[in-house]
N, C-alpha and C. Protein backbone atom coordinates (compact mmCIF):
# COMPACT_ATOMS: atom_id res chain seq x y z
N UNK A 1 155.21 82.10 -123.67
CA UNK A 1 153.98 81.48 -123.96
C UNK A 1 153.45 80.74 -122.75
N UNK A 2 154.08 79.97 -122.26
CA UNK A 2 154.25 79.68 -121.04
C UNK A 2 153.24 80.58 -119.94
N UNK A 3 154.05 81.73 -119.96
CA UNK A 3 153.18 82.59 -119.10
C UNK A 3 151.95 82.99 -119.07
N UNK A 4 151.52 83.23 -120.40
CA UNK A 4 150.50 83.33 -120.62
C UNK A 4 149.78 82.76 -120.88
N UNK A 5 149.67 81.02 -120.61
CA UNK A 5 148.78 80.03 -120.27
C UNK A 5 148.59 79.81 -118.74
N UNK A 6 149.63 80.07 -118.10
CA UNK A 6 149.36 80.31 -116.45
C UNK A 6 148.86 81.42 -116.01
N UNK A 7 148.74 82.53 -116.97
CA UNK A 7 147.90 83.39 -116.51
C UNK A 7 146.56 83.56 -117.07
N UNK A 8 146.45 82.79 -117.99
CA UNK A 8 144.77 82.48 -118.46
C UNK A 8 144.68 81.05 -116.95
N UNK A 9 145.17 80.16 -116.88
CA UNK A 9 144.90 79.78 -115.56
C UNK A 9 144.71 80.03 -114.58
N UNK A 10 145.25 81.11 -113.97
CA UNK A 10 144.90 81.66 -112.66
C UNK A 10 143.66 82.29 -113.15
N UNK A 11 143.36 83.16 -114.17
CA UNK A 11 142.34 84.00 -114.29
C UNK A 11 140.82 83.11 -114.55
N UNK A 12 140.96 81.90 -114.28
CA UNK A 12 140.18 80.61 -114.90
C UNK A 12 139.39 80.48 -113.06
N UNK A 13 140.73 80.17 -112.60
CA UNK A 13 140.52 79.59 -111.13
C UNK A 13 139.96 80.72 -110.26
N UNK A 14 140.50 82.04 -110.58
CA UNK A 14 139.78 83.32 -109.68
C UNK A 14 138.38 83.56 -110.23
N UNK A 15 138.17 83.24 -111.43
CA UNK A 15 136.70 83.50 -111.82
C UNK A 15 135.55 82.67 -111.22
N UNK A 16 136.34 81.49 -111.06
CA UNK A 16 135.63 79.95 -110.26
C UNK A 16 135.45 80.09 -109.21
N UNK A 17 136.23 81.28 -108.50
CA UNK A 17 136.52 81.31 -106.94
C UNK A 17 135.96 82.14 -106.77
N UNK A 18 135.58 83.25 -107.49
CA UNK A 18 134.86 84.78 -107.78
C UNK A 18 133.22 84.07 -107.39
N UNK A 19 133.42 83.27 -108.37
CA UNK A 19 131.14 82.84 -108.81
C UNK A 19 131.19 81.98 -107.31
N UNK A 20 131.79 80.88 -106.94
CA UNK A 20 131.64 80.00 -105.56
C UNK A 20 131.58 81.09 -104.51
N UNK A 21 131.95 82.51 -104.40
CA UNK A 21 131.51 83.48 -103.12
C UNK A 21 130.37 84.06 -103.38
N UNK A 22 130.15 84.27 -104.50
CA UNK A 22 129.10 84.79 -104.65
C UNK A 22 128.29 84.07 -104.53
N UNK A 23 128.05 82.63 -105.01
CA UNK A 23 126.81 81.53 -104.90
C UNK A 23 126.94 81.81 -103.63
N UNK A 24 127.71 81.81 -102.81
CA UNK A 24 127.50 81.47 -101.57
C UNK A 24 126.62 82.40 -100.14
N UNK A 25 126.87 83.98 -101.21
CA UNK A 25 126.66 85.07 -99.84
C UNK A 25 124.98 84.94 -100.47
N UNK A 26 124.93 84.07 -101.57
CA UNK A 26 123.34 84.38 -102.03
C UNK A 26 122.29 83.40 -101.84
N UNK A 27 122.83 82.72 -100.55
CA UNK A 27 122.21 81.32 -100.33
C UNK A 27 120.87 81.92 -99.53
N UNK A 28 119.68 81.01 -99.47
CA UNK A 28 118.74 81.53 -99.04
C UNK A 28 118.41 80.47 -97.59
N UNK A 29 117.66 81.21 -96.84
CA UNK A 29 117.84 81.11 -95.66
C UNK A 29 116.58 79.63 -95.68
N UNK A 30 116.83 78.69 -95.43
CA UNK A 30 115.95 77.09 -95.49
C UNK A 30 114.74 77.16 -94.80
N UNK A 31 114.49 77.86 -93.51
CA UNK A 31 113.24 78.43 -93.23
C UNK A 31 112.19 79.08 -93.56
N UNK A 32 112.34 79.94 -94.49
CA UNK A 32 111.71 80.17 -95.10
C UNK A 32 110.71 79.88 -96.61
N UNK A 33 111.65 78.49 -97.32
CA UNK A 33 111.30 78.35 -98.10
C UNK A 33 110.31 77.69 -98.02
N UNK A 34 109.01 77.80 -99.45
CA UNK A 34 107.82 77.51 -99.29
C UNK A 34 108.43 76.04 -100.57
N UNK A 35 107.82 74.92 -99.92
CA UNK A 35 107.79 74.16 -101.17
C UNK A 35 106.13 73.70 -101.79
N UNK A 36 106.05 73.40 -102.69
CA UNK A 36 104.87 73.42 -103.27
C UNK A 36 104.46 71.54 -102.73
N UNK A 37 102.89 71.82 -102.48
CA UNK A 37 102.90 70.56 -101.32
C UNK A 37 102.71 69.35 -103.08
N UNK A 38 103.29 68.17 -102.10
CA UNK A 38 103.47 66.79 -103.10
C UNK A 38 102.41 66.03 -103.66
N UNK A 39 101.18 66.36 -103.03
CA UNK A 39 99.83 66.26 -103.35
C UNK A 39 99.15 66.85 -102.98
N UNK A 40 97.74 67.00 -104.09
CA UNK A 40 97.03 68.43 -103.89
C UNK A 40 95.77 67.83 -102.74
N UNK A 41 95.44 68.53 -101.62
CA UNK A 41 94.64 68.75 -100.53
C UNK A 41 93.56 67.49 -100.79
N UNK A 42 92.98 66.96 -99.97
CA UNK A 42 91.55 66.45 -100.44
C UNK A 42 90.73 66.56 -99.93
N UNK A 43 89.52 67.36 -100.36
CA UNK A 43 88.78 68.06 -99.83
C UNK A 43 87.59 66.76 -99.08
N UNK A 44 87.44 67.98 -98.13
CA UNK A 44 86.88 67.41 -96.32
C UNK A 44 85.19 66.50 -97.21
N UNK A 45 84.85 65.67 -96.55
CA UNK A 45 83.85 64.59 -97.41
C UNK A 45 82.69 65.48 -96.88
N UNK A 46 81.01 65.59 -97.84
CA UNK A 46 80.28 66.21 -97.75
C UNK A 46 79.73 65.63 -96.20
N UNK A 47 78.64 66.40 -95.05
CA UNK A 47 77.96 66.14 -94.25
C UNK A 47 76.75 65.24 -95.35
N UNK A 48 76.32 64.10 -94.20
CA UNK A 48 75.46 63.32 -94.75
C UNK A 48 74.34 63.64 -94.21
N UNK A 49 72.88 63.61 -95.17
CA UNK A 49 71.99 64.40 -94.51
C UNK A 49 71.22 63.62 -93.18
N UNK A 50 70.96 63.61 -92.04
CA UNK A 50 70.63 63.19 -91.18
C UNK A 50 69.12 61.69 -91.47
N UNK A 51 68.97 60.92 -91.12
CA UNK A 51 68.12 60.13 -91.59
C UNK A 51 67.14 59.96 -90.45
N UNK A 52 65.84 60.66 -91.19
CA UNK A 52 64.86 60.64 -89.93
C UNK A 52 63.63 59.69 -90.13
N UNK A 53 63.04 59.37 -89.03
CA UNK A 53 61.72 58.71 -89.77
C UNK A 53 60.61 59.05 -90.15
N UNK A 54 60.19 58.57 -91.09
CA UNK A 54 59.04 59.69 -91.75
C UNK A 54 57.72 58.98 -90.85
N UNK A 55 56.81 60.09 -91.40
CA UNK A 55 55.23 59.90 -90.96
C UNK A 55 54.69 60.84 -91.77
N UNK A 56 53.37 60.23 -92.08
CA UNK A 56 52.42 60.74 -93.49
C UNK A 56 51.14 60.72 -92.81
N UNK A 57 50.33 61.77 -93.41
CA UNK A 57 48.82 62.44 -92.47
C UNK A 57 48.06 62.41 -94.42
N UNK A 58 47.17 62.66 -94.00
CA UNK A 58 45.97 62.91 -94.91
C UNK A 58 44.23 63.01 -94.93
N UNK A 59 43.49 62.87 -95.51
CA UNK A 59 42.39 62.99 -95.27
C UNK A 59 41.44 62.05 -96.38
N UNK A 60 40.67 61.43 -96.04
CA UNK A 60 39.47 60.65 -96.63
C UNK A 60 38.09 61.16 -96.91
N UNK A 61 37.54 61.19 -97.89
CA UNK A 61 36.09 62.07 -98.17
C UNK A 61 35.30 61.06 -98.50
N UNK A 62 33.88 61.23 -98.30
CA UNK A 62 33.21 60.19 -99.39
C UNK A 62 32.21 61.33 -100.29
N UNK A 63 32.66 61.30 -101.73
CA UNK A 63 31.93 61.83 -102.60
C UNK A 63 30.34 61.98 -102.41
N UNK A 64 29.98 63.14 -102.74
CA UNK A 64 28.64 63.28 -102.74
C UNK A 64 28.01 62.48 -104.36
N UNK A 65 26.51 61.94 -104.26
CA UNK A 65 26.06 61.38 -105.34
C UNK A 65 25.77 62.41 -107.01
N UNK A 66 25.81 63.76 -106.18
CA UNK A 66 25.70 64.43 -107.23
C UNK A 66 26.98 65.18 -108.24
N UNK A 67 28.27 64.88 -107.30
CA UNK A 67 29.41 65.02 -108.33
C UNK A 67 30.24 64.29 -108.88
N UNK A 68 29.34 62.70 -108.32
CA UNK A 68 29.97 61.43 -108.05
C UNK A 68 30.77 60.83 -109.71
N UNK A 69 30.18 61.44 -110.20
CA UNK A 69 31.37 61.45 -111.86
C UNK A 69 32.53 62.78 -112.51
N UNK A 70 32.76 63.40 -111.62
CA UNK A 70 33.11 64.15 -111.80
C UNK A 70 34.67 64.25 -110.41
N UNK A 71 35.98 64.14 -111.09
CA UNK A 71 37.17 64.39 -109.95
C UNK A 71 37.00 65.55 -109.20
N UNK A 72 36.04 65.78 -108.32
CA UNK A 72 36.21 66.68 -107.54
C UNK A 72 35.68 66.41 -106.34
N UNK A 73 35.96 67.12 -104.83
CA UNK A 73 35.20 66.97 -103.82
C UNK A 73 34.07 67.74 -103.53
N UNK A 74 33.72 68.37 -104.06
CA UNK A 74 32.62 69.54 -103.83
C UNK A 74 31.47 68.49 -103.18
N UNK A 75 31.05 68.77 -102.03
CA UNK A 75 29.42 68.23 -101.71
C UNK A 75 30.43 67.05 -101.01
N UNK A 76 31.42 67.12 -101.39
CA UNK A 76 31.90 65.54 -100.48
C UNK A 76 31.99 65.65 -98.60
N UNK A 77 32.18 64.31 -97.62
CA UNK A 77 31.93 64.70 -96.56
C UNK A 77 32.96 63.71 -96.03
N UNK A 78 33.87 64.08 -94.90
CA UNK A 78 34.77 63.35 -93.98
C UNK A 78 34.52 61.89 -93.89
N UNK A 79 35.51 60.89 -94.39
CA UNK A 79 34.87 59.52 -93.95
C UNK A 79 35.42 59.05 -92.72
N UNK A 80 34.91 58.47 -91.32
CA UNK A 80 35.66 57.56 -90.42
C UNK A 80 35.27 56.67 -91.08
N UNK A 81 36.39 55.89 -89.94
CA UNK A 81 36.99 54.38 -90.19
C UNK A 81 37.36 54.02 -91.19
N UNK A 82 37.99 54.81 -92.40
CA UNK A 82 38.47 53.67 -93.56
C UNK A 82 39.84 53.75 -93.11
N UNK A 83 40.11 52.61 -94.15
CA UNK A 83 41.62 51.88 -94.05
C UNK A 83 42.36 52.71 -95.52
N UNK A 84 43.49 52.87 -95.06
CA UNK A 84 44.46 53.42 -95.76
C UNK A 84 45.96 52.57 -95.85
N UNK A 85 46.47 52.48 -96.26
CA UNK A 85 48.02 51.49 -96.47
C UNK A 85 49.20 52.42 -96.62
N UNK A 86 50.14 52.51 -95.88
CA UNK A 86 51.47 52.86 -96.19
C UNK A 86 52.11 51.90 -96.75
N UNK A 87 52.50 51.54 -98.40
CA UNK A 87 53.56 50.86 -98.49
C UNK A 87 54.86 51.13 -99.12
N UNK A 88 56.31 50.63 -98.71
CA UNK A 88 57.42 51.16 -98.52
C UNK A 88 58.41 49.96 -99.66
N UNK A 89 58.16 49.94 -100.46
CA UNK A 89 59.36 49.04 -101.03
C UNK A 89 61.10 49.03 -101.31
N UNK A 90 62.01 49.74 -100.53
CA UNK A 90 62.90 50.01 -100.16
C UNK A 90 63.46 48.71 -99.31
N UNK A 91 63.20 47.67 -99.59
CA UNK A 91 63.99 46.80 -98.61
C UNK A 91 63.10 45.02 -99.62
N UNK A 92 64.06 44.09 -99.84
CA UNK A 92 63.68 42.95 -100.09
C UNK A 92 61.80 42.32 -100.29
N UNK A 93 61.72 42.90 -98.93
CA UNK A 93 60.10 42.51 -98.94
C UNK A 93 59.48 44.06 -98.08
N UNK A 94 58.27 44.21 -99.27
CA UNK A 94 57.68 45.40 -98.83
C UNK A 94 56.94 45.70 -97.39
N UNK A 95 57.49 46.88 -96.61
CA UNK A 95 57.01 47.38 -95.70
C UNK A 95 55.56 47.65 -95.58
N UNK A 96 54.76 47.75 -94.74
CA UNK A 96 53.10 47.78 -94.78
C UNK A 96 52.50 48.46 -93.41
N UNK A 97 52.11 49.54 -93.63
CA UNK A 97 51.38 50.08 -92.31
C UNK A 97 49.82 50.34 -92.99
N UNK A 98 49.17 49.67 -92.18
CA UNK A 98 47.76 50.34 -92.29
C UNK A 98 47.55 51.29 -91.71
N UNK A 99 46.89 52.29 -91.25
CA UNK A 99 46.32 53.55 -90.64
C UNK A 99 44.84 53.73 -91.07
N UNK A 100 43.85 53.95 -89.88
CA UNK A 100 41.99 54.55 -89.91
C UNK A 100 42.41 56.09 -89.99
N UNK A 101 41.05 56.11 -90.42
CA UNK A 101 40.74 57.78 -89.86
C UNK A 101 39.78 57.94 -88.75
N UNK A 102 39.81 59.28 -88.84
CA UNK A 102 39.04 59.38 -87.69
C UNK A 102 37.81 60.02 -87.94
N UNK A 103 36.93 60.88 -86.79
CA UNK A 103 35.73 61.26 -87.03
C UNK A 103 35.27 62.25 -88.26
N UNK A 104 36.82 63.23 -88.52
CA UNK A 104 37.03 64.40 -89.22
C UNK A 104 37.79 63.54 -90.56
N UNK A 105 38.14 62.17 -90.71
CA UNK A 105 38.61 61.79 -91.89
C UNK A 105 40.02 61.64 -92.28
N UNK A 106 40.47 62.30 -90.81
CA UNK A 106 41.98 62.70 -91.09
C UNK A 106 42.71 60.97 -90.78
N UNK A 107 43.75 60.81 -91.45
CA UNK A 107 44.36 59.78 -90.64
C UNK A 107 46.34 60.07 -90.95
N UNK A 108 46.64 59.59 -89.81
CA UNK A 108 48.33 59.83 -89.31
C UNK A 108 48.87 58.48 -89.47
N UNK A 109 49.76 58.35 -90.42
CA UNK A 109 50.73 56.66 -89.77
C UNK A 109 52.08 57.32 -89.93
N UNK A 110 52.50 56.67 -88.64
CA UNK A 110 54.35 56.43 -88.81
C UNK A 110 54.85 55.29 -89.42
N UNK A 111 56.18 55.54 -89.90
CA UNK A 111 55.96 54.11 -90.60
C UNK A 111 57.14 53.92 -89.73
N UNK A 112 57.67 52.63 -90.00
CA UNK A 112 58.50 51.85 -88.83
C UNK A 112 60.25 52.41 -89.28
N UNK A 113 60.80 52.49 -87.87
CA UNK A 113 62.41 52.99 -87.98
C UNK A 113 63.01 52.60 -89.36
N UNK A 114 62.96 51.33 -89.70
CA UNK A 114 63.52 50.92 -90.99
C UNK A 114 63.08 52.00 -92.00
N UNK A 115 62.21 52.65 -91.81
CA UNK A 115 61.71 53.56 -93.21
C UNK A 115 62.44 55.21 -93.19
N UNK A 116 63.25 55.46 -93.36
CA UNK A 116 63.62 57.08 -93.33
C UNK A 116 63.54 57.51 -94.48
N UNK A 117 63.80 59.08 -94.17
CA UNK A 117 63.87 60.06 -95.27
C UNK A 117 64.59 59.63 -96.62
N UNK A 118 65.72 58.57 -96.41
CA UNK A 118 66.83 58.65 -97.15
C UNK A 118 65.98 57.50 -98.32
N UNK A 119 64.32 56.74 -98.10
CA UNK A 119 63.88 56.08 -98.84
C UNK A 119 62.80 55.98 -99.22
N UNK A 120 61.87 57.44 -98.40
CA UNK A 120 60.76 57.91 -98.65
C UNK A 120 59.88 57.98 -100.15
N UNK A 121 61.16 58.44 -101.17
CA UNK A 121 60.61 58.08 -102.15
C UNK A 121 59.78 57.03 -102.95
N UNK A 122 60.02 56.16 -102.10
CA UNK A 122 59.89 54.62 -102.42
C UNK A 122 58.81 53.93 -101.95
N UNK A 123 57.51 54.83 -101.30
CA UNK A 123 56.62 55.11 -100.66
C UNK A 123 55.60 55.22 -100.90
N UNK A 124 54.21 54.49 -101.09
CA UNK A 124 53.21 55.16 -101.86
C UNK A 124 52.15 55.28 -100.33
N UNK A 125 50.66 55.63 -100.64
CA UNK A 125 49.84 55.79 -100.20
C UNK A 125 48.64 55.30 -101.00
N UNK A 126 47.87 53.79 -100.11
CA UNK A 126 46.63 53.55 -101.05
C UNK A 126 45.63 53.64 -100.40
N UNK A 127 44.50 53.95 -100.91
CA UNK A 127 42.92 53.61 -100.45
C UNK A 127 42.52 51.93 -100.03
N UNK A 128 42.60 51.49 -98.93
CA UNK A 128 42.00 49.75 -98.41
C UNK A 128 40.43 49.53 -99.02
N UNK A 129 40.25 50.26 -97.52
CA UNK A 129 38.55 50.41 -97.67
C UNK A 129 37.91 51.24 -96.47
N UNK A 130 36.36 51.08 -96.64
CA UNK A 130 35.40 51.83 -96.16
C UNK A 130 34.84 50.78 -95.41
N UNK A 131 34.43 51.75 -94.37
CA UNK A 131 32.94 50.62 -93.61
C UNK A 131 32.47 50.47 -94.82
N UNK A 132 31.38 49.18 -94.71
CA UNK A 132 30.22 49.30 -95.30
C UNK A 132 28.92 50.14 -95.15
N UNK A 133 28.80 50.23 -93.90
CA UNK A 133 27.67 50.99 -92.80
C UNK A 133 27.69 51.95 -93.56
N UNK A 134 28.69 52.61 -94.32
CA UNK A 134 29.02 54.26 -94.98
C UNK A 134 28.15 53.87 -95.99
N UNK A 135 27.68 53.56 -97.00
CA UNK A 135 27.22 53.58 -98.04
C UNK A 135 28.65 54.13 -98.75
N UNK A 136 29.74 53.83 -98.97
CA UNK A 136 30.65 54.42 -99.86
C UNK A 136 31.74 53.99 -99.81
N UNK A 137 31.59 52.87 -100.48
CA UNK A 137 32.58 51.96 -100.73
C UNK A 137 33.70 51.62 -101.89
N UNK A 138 33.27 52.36 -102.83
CA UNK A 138 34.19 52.35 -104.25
C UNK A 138 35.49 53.50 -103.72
N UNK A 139 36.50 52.51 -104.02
CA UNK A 139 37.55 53.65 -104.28
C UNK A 139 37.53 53.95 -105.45
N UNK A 140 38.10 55.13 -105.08
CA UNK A 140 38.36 56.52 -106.71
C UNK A 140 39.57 56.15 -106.56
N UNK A 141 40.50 57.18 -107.88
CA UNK A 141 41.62 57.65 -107.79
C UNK A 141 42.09 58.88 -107.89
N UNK A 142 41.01 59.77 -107.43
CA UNK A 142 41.58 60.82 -106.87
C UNK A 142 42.62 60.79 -106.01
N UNK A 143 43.70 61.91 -106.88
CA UNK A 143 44.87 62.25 -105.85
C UNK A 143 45.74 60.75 -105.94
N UNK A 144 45.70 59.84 -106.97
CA UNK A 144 45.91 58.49 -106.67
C UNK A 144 45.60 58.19 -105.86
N UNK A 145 44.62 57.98 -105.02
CA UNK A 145 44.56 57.17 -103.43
C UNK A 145 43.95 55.53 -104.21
N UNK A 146 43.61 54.81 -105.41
CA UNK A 146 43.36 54.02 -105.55
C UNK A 146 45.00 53.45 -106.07
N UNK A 147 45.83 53.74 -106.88
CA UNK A 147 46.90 53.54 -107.66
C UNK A 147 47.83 53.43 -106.61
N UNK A 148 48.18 54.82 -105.87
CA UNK A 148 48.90 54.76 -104.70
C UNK A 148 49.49 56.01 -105.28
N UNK A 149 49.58 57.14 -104.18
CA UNK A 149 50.14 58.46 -104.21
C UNK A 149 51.24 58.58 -103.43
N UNK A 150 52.17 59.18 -104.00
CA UNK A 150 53.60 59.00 -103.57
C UNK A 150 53.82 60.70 -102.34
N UNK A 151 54.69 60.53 -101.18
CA UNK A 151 54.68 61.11 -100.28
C UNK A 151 54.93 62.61 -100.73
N UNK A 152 54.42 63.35 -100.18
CA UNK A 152 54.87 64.85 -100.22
C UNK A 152 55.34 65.30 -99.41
N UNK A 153 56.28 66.17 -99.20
CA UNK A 153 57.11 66.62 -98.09
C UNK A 153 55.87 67.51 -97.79
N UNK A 154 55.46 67.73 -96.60
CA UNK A 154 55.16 68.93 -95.78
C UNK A 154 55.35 70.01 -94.98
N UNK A 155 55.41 70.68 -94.79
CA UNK A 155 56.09 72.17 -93.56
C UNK A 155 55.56 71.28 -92.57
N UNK A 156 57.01 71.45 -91.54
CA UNK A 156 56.82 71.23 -90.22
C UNK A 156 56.49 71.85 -89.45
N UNK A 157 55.52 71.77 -88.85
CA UNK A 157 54.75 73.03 -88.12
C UNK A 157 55.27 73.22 -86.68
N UNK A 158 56.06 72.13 -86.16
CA UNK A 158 56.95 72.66 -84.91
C UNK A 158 57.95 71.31 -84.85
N UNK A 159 58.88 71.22 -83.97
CA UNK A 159 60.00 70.45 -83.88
C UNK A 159 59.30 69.48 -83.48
N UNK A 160 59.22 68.73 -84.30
CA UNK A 160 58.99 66.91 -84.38
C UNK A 160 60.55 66.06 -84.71
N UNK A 161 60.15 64.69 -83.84
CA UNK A 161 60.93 63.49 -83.95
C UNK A 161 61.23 62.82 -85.44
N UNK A 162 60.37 63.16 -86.27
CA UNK A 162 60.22 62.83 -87.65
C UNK A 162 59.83 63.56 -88.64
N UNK A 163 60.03 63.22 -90.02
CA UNK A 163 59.65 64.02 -91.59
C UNK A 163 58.30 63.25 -91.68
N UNK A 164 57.75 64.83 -91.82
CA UNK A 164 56.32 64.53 -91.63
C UNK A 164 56.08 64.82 -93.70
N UNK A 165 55.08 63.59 -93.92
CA UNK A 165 54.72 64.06 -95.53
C UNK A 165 52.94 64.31 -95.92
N UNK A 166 52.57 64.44 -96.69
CA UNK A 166 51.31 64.08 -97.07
C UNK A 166 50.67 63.82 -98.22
N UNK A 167 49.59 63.41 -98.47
CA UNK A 167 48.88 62.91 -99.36
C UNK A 167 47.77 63.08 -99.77
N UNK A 168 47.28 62.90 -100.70
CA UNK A 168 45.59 62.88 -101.07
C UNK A 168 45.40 64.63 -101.01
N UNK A 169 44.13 64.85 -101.03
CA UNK A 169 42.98 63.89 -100.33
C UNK A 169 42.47 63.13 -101.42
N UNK A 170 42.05 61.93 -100.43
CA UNK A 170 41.39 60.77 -101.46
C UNK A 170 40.24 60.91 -100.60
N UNK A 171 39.22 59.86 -101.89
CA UNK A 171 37.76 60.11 -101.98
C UNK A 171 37.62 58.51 -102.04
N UNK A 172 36.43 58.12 -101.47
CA UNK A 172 35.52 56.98 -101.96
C UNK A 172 34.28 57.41 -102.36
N UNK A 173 33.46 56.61 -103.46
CA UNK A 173 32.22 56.73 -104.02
C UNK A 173 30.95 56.24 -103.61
N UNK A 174 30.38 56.59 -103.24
CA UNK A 174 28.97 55.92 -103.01
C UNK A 174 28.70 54.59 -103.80
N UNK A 175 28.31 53.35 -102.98
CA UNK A 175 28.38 52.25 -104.11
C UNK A 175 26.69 52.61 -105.07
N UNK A 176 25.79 52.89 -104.23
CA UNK A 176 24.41 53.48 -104.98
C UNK A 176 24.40 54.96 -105.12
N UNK A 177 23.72 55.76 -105.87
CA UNK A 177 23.06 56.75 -105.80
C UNK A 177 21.19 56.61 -106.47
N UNK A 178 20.64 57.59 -105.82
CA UNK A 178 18.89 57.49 -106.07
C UNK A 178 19.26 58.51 -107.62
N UNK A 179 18.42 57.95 -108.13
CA UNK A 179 18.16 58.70 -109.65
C UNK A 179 17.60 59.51 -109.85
């Protein structure tokens, strides 16, 4: 009996000794192994969009007397010299550019470095005033230019320093018309 507990023993210890060669010829080579990384990647932070300074163009009309109740420009004609307002409320106390027009009505303001793209929204465009000399002094609100019209992006028509937007066109009214 004897014996045949020492030979279930040996056959115990060769089986142990059998699986430990085999674990062993089946070891894998440490270079190669891929381990799965310990935290997952974090992806690269978006590009921020560049912050440029804007500038806004538009045009001024003064209504003709005969469509002078009616929102439209038809019969209307280029005004110089009126005053127009850029204002920017994006900062504590509101930003303020005035801008004229010119002979053709058109008028251009930049507004100051503090004002970029990134707050343009925040931007309106109002009607000031007219010479008097014009006979056409009522602001309308066409296009909001009395309320204040908020910027429009425009096509850039060649490589400019700034985001160019626009507005209107706004109109002023004749303060008389003949009956």
């Amino acid at each position: 009996m004897a014996f045949v507990s020492v030979m279930s023993l040996v056959k115990v210890l060769l089986a142990i000794q059998l699986s430990l060669v085999l674990l062993m010829s089946c070891t894998v080579d440490s270079s190669k192994v891929v381990l799965p990384p310990t935290k997952s990647p974090v992806p690269s932070p978006r590009p921020t969009p560049a912050r440029t300074p804007v500038a806004v163009q538009g045009v001024v009309y003064c209504k003709s007397c005969k469509y002078n109740a009616f929102e439209t420009l038809m019969g209307a004609k280029p005004l110089s010299d009126a005053i127009v307002k850029l204002q920017c409320n994006n900062t504590k106390k509101p930003i303020t550019v005035d801008g004229k027009t010119d002979k053709n009505g058109y008028f251009f303001i930049q507004a100051p470095k503090k004002v970029s793209t990134h707050g343009y929204h925040k931007c309106r465009v109002f009607l000031v005033s007219a010479p008097s000399s014009s006979g056409c002094t009522k602001r309308t609100n066409l296009n909001a230019g009395w309320k204040g019209a908020f910027l429009k992006y425009a096509k850039q028509p060649v490589s400019i320093p700034f985001t160019l937007f626009s507005v209107g066109p706004f109109a002023f009214a004749p303060t008389t018309c003949p009956k």
